[in-house]
Structures are given as structure tokens and as C-alpha cells.
C-alpha atoms as a PDB file:
ATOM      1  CA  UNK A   1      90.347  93.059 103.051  1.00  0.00           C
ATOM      2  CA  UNK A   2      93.313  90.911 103.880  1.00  0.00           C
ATOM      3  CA  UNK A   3      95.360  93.770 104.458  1.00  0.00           C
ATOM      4  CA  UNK A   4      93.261  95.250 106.259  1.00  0.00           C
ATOM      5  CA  UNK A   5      91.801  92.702 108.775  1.00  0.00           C
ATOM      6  CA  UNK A   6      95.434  91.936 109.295  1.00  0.00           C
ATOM      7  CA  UNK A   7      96.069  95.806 110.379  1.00  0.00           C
ATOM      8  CA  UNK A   8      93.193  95.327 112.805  1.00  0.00           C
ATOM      9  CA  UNK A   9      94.512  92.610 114.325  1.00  0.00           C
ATOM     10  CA  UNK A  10      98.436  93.828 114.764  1.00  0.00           C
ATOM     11  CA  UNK A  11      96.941  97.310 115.969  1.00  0.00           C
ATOM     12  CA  UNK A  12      95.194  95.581 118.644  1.00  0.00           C
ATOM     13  CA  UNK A  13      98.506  94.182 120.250  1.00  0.00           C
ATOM     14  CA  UNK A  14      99.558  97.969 120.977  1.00  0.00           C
ATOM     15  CA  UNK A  15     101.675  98.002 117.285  1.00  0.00           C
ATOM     16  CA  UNK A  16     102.009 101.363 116.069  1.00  0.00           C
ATOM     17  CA  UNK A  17     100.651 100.232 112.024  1.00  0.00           C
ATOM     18  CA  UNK A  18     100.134 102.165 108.998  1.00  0.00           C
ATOM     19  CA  UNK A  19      98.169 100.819 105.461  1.00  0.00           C
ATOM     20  CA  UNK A  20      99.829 102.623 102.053  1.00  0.00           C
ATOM     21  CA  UNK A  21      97.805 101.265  99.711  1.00  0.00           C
ATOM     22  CA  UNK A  22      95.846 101.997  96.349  1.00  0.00           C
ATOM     23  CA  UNK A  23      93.530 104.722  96.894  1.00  0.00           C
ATOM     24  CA  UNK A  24      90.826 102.548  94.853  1.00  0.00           C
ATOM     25  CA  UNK A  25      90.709 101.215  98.805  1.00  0.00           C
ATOM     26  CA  UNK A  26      91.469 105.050  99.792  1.00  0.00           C
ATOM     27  CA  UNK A  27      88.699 106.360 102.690  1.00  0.00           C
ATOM     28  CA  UNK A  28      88.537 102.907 104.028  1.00  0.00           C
ATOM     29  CA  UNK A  29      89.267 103.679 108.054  1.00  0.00           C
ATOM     30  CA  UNK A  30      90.782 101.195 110.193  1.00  0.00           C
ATOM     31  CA  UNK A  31      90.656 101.928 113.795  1.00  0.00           C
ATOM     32  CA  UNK A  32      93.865 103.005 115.236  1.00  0.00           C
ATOM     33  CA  UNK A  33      95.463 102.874 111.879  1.00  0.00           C
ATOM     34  CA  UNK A  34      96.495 105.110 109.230  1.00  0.00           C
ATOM     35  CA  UNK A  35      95.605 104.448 105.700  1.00  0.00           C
ATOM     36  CA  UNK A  36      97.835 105.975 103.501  1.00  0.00           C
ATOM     37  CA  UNK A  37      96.644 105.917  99.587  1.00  0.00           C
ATOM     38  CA  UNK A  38      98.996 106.422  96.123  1.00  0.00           C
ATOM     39  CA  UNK A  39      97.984 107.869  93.055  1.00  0.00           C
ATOM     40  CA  UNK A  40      95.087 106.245  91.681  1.00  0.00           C
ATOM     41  CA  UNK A  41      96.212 106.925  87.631  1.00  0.00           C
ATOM     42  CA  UNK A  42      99.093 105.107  88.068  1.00  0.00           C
ATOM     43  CA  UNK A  43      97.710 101.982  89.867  1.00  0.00           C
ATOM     44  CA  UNK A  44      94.446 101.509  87.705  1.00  0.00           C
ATOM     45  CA  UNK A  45      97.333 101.616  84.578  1.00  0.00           C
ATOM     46  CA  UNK A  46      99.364  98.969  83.103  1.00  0.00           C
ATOM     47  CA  UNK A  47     101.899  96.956  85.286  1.00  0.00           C
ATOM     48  CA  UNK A  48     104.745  99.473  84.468  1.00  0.00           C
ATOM     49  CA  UNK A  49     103.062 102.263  85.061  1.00  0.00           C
ATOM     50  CA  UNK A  50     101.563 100.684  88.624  1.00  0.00           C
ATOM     51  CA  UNK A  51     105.221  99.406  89.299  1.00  0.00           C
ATOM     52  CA  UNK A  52     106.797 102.704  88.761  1.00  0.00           C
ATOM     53  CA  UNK A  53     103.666 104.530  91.443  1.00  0.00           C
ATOM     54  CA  UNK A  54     104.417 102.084  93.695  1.00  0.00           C
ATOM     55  CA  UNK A  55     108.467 102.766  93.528  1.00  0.00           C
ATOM     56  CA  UNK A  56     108.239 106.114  93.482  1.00  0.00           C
ATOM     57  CA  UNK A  57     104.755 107.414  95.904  1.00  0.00           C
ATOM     58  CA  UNK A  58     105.053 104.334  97.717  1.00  0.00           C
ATOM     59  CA  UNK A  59     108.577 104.745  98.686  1.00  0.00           C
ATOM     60  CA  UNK A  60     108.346 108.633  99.824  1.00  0.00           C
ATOM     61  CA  UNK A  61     105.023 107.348 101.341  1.00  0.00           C
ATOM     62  CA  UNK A  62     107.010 104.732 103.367  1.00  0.00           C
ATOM     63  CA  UNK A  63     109.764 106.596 104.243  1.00  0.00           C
ATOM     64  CA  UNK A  64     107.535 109.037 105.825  1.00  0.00           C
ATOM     65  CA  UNK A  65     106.254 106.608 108.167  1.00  0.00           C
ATOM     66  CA  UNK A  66     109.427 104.282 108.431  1.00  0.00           C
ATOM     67  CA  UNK A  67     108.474 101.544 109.552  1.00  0.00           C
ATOM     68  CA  UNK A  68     110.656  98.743 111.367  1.00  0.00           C
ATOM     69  CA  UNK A  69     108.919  96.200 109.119  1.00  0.00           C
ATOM     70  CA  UNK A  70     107.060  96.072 106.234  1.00  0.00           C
ATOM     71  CA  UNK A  71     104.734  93.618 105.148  1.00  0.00           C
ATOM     72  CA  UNK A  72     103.125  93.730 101.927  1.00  0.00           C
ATOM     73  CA  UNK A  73     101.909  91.364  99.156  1.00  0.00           C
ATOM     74  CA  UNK A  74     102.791  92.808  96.081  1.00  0.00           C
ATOM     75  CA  UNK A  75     105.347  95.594  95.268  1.00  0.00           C
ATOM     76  CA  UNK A  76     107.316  97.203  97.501  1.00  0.00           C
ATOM     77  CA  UNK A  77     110.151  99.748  97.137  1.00  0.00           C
ATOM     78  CA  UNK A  78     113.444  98.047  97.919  1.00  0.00           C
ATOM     79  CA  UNK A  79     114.918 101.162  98.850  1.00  0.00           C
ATOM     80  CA  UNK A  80     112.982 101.855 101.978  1.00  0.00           C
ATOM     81  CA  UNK A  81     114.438 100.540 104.842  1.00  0.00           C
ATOM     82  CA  UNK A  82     113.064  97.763 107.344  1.00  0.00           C
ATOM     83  CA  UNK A  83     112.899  94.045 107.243  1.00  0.00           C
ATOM     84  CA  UNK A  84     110.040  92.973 104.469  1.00  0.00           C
ATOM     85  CA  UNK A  85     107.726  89.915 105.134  1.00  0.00           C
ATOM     86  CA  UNK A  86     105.909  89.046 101.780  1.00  0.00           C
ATOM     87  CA  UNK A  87     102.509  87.558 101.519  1.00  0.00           C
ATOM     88  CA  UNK A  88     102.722  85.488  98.627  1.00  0.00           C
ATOM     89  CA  UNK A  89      99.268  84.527  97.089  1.00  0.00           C
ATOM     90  CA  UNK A  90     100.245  81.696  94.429  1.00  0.00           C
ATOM     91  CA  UNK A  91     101.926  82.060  91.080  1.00  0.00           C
ATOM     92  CA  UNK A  92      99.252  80.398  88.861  1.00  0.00           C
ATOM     93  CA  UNK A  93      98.621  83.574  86.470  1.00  0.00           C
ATOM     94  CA  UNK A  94     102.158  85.046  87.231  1.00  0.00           C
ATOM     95  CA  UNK A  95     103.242  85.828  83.522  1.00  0.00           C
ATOM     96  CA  UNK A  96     106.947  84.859  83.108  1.00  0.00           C
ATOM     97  CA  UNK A  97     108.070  89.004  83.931  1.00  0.00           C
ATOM     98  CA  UNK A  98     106.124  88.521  87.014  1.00  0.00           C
ATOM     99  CA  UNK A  99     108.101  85.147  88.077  1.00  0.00           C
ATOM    100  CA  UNK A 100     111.489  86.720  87.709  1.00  0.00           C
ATOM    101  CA  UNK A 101     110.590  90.221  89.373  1.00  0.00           C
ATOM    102  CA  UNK A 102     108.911  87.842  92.276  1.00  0.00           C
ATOM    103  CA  UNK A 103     112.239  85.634  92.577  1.00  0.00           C
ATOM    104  CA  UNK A 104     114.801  88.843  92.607  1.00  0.00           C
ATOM    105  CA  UNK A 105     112.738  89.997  95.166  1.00  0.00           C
ATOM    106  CA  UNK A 106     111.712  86.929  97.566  1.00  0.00           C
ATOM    107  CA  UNK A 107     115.727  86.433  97.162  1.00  0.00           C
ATOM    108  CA  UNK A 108     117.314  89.209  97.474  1.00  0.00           C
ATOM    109  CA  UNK A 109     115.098  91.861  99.691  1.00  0.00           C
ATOM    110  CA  UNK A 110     112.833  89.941 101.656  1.00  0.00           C
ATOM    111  CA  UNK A 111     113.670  88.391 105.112  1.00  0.00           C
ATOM    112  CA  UNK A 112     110.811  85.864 104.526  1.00  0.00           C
ATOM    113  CA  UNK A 113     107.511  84.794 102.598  1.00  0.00           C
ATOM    114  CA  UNK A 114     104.668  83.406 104.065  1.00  0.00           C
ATOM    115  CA  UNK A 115     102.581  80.976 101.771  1.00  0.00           C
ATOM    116  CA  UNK A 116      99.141  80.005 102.896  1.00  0.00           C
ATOM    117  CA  UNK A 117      99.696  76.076 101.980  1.00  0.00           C
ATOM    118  CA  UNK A 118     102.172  73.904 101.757  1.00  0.00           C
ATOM    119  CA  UNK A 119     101.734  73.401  98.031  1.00  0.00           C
ATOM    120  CA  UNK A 120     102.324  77.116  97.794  1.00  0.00           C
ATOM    121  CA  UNK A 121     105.417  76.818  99.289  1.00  0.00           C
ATOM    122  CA  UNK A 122     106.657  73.950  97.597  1.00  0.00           C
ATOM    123  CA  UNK A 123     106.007  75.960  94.238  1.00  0.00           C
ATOM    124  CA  UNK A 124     108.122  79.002  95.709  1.00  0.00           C
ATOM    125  CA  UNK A 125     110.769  76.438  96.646  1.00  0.00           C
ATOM    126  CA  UNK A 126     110.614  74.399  92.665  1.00  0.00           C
ATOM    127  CA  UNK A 127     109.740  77.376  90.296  1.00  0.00           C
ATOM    128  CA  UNK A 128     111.830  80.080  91.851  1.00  0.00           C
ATOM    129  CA  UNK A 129     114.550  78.704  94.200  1.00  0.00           C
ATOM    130  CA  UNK A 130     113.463  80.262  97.388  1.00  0.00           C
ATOM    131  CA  UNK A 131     115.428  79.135 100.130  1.00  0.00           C
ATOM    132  CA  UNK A 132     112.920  76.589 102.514  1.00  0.00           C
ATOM    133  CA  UNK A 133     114.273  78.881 105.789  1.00  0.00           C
ATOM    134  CA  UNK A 134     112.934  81.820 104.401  1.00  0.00           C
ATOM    135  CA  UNK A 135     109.163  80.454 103.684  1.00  0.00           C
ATOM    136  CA  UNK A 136     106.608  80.169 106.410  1.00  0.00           C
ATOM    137  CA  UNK A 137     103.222  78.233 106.195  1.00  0.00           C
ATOM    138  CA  UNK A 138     100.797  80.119 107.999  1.00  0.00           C
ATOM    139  CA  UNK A 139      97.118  78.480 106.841  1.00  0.00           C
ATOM    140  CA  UNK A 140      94.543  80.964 106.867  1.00  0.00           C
ATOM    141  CA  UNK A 141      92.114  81.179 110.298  1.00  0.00           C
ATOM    142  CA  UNK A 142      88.098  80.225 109.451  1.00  0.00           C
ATOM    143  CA  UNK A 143      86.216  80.435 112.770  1.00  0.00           C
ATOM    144  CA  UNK A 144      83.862  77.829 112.120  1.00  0.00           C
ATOM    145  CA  UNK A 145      81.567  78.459 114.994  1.00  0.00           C
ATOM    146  CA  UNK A 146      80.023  81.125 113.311  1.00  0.00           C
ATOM    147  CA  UNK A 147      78.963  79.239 110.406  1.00  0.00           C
ATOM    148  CA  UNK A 148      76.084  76.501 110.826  1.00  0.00           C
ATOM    149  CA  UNK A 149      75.373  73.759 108.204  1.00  0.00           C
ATOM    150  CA  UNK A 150      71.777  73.132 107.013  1.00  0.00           C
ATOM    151  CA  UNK A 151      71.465  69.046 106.127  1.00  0.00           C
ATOM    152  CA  UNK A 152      71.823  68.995 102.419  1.00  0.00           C
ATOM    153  CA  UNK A 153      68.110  68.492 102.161  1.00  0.00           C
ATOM    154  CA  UNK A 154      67.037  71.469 103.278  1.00  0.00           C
ATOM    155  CA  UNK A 155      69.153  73.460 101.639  1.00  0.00           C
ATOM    156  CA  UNK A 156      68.543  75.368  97.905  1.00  0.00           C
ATOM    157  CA  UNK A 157      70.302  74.569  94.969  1.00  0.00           C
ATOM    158  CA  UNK A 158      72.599  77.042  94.219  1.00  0.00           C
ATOM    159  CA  UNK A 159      76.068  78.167  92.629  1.00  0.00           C
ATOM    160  CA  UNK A 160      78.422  80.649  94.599  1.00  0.00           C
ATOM    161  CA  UNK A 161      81.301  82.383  92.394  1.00  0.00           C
ATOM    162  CA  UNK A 162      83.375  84.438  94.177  1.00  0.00           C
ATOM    163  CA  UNK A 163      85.800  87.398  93.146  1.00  0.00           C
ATOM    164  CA  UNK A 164      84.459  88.024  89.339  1.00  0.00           C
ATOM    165  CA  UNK A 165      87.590  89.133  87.543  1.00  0.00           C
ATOM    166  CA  UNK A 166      87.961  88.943  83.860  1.00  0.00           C
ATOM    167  CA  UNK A 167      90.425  85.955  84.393  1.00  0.00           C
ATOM    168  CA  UNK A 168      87.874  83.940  86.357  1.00  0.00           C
ATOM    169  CA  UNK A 169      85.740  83.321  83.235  1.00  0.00           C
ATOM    170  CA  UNK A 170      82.181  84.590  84.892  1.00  0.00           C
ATOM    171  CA  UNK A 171      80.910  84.193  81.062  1.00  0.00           C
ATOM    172  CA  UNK A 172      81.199  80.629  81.260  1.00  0.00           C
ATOM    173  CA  UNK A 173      79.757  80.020  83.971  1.00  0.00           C
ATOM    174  CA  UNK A 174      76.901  82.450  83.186  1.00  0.00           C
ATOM    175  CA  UNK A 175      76.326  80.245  80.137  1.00  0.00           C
ATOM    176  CA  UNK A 176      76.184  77.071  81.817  1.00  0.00           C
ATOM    177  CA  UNK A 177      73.389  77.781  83.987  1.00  0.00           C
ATOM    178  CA  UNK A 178      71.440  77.109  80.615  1.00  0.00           C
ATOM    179  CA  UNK A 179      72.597  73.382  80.400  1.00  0.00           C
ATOM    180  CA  UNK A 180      71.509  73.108  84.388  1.00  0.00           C
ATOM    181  CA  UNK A 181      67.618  73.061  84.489  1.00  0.00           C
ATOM    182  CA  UNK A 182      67.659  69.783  82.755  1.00  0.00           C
ATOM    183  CA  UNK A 183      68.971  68.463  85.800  1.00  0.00           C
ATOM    184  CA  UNK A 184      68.345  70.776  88.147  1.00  0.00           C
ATOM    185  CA  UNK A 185      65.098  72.858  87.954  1.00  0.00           C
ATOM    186  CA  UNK A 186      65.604  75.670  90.291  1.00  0.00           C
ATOM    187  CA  UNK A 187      69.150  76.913  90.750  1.00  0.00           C
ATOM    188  CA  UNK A 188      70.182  80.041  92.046  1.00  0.00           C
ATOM    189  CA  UNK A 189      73.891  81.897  90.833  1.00  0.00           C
ATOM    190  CA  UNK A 190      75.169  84.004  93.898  1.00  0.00           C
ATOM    191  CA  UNK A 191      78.251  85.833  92.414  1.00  0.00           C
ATOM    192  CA  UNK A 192      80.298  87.901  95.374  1.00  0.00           C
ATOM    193  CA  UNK A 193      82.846  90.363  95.559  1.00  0.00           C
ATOM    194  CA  UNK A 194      84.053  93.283  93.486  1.00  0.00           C
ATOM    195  CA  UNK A 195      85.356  92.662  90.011  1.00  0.00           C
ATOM    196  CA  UNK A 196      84.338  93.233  86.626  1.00  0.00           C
ATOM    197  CA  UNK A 197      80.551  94.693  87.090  1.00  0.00           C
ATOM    198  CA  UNK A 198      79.974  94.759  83.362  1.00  0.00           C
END
């Protein structure tokens, strides 16, 4: 969705833009772009396996449209030319390969990094050394106006958990709801977003 909001947005300032992506997001259309999808074995595989599609498909997918930049928030192929812009989403699960892959590139291949917080990029400066003059704070946009707030009276009781991946622990919270009614007597769990259905 990021990715692809953000497409929107650059195509609509006359940008010629192009989406390669994982075809699990394959047959999405975005209006005046092209989506462009890799092999779906190798990206629904281990990390190797996805690094490797992404290195290899992704590159001669690239190269076909090459692009004067790339911006992308995971893997890219080095090889392809263009300045890179990174989208860096935290390192809180980032397993100890994933730090030191993330470092060699922010340091060496990528022109700059944009963190959504300040926090973020004071982590990227701390744990991996970026320089500060390659990391830009760009907050994400919320247009308020089209939300409206209901006075906490009149509104239900009610959980929201968003994204259900395995590492988000839905379980848990699933089980809690059975320690709630004490307290609260009608409570409603909205869970959002594509993850683990089972």
C-alpha cells in the first residue's frame, strides 16, 4: 500500500514511474503506472532464496525500465544503475544478518534513507553508523479532516489490532479477551489487514 499510494502520488506530478514488486501484490493496477511483478516461488521462500529473486528478476526487471532513481524499501540490486532512496521502516526485528546487509547497503549504495521519526533515525545513526547527511525525516501525512471523533461516551468498547503477522502475537491477544469481561462486559476485537489468516 505504501508503495503504491506513493506511485500514485509521484505519477500525478507528470513522473514517468514503474512498481517491480512481489507478484503476491501482482494485478494490483495503479493508474498511469506500471506494475512490474517477480517470481512468486522465490519471494514467498526463505530470505536467501527471496534475496537471490530479487538480485537476479529484479535487476533484469529494473534494467528494463532504467530508471533515474530508485526508491525501494527492502532489497534492491546494487548493480542497476540510478541513485537509490531507501525507505527504512525500523530495525526492531532486524536479525543480526539483516543489520549488517542493511548497513553495507544504507553505506555504501544508497544516496539517502528516509526514516519516518526521529527515533528511527537516531537508531540508523547509533546501531549502524549511517552518516546524519544521508538520513531524512519525512513523518508520515494523516489527513485528519476525514476522521471525526465520537466523545468517549458514545463510543463501543473495543480492541483494534492491526497487521496480524505471526510476530505480532494475535494469540495473545486472542486469549486476553477472556480476562476482559470482568471489567468490561461487551468488547468487540476488530483485527485488520492481511497476515496470518489461520
Amino acid at each position: 500500500t505504501y508503495v503504491l499510494n506513493l506511485a500514485t502520488s509521484l505519477a500525478e506530478t507528470d513522473l514517468d514511474v514503474a512498481v517491480v514488486c512481489g507478484s503476491n501484490v501482482g494485478g494490483v493496477t495503479v493508474e498511469g503506472v506500471e506494475v512490474q511483478a517477480i517470481s512468486e516461488t522465490s519471494l514467498n521462500s526463505d530470505n536467501s532464496r527471496r534475496v537471490l529473486a530479487w538480485m537476479n528478476d529484479g535487476a533484469d526487471a529494473l534494467k528494463r525500465f532504467q530508471p533515474d532513481i530508485i526508491h525501494f524499501n527492502g532489497i534492491v540490486p546494487v548493480s542497476v544503475k540510478g541513485g537509490k532512496i531507501a525507505t527504512n521502516h525500523g530495525l526492531l526485528d532486524a536479525t543480526h544478518a539483516q543489520r549488517l546487509y542493511a548497513k553495507t547497503l544504507y553505506s555504501s549504495y544508497t544516496d539517502y534513507i528516509v526514516c519516518s521519526t526521529t527515533t528511527q533515525k537516531e537508531e540508523l545513526e547509533a546501531s549502524l553508523g549511517i552518516k546524519p547527511s544521508k538520513l531524512v525525516v519525512i513523518n508520515p501525512g494523516i489527513e485528519t479532516a476525514e476522521f471525526t471523533n465520537q466523545p468517549l461516551q458514545a463510543r463501543d468498547d473495543a480492541l483494534l489490532f492491526v497487521n496480524p503477522f505471526p510476530n505480532k502475537n494475535l494469540e495473545t491477544v486472542i486469549r486476553s479477551l477472556k480476562l476482559i469481561p470482568d471489567r468490561v462486559p461487551e468488547i468487540t476485537l476488530y483485527i485488520v489487514g492481511l497476515g496470518d489468516e489461520g
